[in-house]
C-alpha atoms as a PDB file:
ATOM      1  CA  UNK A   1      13.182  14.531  -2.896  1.00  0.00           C
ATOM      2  CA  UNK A   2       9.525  13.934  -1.335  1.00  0.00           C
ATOM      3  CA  UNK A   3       9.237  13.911   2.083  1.00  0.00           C
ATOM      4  CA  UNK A   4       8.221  10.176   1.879  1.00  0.00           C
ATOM      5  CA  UNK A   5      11.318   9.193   0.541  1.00  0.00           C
ATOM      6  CA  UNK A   6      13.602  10.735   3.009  1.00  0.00           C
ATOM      7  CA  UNK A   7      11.461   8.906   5.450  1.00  0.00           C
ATOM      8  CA  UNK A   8      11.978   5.821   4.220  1.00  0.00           C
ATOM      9  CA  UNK A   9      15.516   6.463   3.619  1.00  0.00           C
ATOM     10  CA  UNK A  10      16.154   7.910   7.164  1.00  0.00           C
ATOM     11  CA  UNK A  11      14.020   4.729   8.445  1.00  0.00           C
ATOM     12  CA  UNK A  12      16.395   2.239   5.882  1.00  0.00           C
ATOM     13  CA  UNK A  13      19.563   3.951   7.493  1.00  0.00           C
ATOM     14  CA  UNK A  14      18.535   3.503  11.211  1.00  0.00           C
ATOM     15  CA  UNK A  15      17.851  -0.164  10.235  1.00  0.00           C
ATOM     16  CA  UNK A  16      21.505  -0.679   8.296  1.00  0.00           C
ATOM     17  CA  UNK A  17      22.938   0.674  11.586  1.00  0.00           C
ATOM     18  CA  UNK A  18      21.076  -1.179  13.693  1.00  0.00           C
ATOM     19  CA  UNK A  19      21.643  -4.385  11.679  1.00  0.00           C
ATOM     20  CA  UNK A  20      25.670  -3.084  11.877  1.00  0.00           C
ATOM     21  CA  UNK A  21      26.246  -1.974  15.196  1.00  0.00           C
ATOM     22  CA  UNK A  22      26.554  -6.298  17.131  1.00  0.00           C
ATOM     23  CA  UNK A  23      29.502  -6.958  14.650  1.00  0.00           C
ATOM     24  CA  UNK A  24      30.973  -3.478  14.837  1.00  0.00           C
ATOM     25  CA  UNK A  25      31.235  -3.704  18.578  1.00  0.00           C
ATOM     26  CA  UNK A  26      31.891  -7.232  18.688  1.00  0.00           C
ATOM     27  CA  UNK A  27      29.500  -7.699  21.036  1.00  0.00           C
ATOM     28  CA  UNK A  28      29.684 -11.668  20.233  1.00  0.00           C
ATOM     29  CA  UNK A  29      33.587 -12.057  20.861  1.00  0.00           C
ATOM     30  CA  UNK A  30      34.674 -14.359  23.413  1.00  0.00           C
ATOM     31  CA  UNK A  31      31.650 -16.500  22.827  1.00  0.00           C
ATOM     32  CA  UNK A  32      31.424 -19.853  21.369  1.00  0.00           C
ATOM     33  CA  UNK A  33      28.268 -19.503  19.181  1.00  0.00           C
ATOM     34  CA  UNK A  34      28.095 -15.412  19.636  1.00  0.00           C
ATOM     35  CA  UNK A  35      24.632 -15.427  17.773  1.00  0.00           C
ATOM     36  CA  UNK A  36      22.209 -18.366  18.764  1.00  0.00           C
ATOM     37  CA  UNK A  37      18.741 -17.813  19.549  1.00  0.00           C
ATOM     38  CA  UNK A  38      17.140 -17.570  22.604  1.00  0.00           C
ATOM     39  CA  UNK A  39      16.026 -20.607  22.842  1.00  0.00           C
ATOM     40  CA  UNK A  40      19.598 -22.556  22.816  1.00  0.00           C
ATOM     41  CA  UNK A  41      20.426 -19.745  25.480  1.00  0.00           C
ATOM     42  CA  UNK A  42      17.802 -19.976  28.008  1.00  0.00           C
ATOM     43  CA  UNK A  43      18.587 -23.847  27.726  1.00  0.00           C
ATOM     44  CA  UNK A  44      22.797 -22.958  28.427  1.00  0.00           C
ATOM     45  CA  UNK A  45      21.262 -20.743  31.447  1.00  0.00           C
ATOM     46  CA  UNK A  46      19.092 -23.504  33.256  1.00  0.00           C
ATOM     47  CA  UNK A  47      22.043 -26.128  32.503  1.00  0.00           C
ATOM     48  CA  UNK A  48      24.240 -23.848  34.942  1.00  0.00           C
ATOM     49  CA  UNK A  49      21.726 -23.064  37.559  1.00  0.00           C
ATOM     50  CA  UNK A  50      19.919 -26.300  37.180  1.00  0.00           C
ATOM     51  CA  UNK A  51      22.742 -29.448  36.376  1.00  0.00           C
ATOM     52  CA  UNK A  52      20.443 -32.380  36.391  1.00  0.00           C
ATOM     53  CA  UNK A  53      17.017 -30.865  34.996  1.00  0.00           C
ATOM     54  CA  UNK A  54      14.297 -32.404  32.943  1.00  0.00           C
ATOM     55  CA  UNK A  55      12.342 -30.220  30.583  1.00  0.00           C
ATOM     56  CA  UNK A  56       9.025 -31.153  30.906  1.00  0.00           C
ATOM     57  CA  UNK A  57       7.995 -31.807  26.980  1.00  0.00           C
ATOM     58  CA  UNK A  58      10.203 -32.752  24.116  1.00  0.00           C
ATOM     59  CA  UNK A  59      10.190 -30.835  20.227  1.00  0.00           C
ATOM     60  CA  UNK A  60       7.268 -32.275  18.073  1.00  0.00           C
ATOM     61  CA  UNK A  61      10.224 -31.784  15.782  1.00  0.00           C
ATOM     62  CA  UNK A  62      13.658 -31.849  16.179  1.00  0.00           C
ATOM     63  CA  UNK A  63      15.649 -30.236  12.759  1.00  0.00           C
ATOM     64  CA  UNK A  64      18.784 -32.460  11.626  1.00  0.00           C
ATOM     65  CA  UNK A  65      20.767 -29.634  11.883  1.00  0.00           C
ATOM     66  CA  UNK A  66      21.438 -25.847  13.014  1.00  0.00           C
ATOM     67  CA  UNK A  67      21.352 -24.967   8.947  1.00  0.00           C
ATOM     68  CA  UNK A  68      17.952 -26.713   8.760  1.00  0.00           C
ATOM     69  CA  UNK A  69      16.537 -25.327  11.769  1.00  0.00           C
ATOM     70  CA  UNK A  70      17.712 -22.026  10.216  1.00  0.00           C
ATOM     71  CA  UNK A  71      16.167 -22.437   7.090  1.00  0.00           C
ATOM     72  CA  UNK A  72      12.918 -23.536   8.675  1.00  0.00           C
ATOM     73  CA  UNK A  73      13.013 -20.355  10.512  1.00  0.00           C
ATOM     74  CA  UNK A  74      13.113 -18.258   7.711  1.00  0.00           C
ATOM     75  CA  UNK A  75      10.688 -19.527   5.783  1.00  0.00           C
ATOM     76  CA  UNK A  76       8.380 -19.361   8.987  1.00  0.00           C
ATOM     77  CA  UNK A  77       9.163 -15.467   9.088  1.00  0.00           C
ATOM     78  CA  UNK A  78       8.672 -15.081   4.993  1.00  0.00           C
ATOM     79  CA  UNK A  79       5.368 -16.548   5.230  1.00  0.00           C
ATOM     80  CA  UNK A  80       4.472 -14.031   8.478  1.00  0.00           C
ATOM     81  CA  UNK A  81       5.309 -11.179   6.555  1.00  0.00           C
ATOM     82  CA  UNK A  82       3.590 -12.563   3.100  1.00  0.00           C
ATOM     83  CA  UNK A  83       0.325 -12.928   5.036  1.00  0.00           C
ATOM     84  CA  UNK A  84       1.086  -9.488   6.458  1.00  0.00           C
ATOM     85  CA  UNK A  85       1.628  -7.756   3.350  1.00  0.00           C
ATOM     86  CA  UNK A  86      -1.573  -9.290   1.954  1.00  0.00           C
ATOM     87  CA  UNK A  87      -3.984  -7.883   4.727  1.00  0.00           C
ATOM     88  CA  UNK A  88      -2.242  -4.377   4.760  1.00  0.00           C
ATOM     89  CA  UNK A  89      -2.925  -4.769   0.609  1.00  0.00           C
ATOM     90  CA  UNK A  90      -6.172  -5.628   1.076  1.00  0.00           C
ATOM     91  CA  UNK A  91      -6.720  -3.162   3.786  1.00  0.00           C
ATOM     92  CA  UNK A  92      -5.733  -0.166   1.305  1.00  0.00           C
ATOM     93  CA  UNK A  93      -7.579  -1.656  -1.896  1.00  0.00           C
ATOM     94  CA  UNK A  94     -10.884  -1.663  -0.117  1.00  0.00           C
ATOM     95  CA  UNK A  95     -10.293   1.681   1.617  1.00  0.00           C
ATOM     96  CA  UNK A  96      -9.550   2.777  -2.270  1.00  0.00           C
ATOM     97  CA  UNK A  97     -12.701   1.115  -3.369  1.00  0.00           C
ATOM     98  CA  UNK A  98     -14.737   2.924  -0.803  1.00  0.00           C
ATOM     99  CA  UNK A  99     -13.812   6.043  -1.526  1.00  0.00           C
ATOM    100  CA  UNK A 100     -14.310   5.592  -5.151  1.00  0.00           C
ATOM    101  CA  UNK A 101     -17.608   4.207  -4.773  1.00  0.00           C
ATOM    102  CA  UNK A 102     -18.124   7.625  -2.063  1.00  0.00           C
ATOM    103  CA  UNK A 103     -16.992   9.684  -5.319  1.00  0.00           C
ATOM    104  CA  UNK A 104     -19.216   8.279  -7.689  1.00  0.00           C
ATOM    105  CA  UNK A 105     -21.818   7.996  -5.247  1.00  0.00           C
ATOM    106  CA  UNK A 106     -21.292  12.013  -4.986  1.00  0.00           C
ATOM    107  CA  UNK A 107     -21.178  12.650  -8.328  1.00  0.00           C
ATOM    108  CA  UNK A 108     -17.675  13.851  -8.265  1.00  0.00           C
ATOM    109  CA  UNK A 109     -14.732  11.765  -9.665  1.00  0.00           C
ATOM    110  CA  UNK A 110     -12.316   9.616  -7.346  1.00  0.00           C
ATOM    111  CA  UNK A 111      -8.926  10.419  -6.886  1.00  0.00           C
ATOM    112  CA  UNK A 112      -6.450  10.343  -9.491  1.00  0.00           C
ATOM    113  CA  UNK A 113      -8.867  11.164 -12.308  1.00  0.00           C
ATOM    114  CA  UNK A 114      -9.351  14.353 -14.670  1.00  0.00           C
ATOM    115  CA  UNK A 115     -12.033  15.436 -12.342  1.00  0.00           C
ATOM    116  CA  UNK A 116     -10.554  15.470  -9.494  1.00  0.00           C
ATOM    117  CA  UNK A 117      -7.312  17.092 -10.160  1.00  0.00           C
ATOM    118  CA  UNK A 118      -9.564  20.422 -11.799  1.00  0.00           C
ATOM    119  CA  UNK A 119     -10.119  19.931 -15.196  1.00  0.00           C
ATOM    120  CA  UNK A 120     -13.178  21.098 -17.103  1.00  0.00           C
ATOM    121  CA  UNK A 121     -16.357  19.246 -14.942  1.00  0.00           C
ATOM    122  CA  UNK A 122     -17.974  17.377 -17.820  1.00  0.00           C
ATOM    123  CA  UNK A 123     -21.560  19.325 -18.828  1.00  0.00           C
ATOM    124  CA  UNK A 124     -20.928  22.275 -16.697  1.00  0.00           C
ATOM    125  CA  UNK A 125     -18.076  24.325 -19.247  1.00  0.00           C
ATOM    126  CA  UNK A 126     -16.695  25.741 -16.470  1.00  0.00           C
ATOM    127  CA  UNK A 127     -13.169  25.114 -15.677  1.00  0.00           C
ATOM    128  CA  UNK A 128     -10.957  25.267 -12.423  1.00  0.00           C
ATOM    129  CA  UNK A 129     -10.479  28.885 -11.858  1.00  0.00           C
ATOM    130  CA  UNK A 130     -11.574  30.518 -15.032  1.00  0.00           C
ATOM    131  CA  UNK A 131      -8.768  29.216 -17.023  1.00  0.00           C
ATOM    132  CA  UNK A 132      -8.838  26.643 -19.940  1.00  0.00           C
ATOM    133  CA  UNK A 133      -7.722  22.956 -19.013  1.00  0.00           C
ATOM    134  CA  UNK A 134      -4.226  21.743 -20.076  1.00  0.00           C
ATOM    135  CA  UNK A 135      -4.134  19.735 -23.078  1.00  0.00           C
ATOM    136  CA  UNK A 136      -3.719  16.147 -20.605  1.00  0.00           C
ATOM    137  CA  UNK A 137      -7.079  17.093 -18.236  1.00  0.00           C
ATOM    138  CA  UNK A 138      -9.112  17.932 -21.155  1.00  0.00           C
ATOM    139  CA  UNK A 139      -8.048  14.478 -22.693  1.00  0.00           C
ATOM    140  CA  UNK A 140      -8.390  12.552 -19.912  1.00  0.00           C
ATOM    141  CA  UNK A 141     -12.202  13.824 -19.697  1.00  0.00           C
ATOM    142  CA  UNK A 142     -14.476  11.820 -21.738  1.00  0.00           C
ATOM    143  CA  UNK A 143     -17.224  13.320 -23.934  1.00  0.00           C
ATOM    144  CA  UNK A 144     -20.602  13.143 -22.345  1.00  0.00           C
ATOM    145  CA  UNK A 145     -22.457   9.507 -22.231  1.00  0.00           C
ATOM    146  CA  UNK A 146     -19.312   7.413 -22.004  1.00  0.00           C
ATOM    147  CA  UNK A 147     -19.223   4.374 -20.786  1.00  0.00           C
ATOM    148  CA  UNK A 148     -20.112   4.409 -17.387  1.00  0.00           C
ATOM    149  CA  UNK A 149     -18.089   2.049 -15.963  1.00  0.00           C
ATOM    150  CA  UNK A 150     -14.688   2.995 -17.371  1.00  0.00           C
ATOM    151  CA  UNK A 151     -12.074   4.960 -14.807  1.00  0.00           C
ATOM    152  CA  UNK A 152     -12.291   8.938 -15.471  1.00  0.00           C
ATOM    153  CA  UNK A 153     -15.674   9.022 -17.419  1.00  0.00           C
ATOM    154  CA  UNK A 154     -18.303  11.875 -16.269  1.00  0.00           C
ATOM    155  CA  UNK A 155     -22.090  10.793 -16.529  1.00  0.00           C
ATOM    156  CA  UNK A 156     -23.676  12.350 -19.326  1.00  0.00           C
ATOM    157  CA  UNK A 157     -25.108  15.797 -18.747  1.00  0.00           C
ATOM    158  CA  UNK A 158     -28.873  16.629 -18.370  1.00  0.00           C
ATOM    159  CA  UNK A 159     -31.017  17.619 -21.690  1.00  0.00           C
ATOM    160  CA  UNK A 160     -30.939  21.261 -20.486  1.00  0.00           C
ATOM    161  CA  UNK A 161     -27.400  21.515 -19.291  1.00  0.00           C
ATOM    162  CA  UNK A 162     -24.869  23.414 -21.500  1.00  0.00           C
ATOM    163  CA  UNK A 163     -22.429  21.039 -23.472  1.00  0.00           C
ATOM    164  CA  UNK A 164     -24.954  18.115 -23.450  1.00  0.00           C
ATOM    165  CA  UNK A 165     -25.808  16.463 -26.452  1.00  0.00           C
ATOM    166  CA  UNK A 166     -29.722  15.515 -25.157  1.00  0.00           C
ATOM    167  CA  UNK A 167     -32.774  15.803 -26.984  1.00  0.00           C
ATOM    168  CA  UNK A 168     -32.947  19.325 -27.297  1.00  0.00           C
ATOM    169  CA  UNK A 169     -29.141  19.980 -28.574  1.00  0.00           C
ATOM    170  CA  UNK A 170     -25.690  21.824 -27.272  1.00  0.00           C
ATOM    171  CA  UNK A 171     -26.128  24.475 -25.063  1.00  0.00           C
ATOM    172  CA  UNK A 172     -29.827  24.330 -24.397  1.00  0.00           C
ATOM    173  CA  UNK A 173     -30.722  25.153 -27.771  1.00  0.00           C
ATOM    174  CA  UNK A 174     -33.840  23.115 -29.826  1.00  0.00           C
ATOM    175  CA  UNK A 175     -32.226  20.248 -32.311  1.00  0.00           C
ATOM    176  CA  UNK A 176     -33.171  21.526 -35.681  1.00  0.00           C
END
């Protein structure tokens, strides 16, 4: 198991328990509504110290009913977290893009891609470490002058360079 994953199932547990532990206790017994907001709360609390006050604005709204109200909440929360999730998202992807763009701009590959993870450097023939690629890295490298603009491919090697399929042939050599 990663180390990420026992994170996040150390980090799920602590929530379960902390989710858990107000019924377990029973830390709303002897109460009437043992889990209203703080709203209807703070309003029971300046009924006893206050008997005859006034708020000073009324609700734009006022929900039919506690369900209602509920469900209002909820959906108030899901759309919180929604526009959340899309920043952090977006956040990442452009961070991603960046550094892709930083790879290419390098002239090394970004990560995830044959390159990156030591397979044979496109043009070069040399190999991480002296040893031959593995049967995946070698076909995840494209041949010299693919396209570009796909994921993974290498720019096509210099006329001179060994490998290279320029003007003057593999390896360096004259075309005949």
């Amino acid at each position: 198991m990663s180390r990420n994953t026992r994170t996040n199932l150390l980090l799920l547990a602590v929530v379960a328990v902390l989710a858990a532990l107000p019924l377990v206790l029973g830390l709303g017994d002897g109460m009437e509504e043992p889990f209203t907001g703080s709203d209807a709360q703070a309003e029971t609390a300046v009924e006893e110290l206050r008997p005859g006050y006034e708020p000073w604005f009324a609700p734009l709204y006022e929900p039919p009913s506690a369900e209602v109200e509920s469900a209002l909440f909820a959906l108030q929360a899901a759309i919180g977290a929604g526009v959340l999730a899309y920043c952090l998202g977006l956040r990442r992807g452009r961070r991603q893009g960046e550094a892709r763009a930083a790879g290419r701009a390098a002239g090394t590959a970004g990560p995830g891609t044959a390159a990156a993870g030591g397979a044979e450097t496109a043009g070069t023939g040399d190999s991480g470490g002296g040893a031959a690629p593995d049967a995946r890295a070698a076909a995840e490298t494209s041949p010299a002058g693919g396209d570009p603009g796909v994921a993974g491919d290498a720019p096509a090697p210099a006329s001179g360079e060994r490998g290279g399929g320029g003007p003057s042939g593999p390896g360096g050599r004259p075309a005949a």
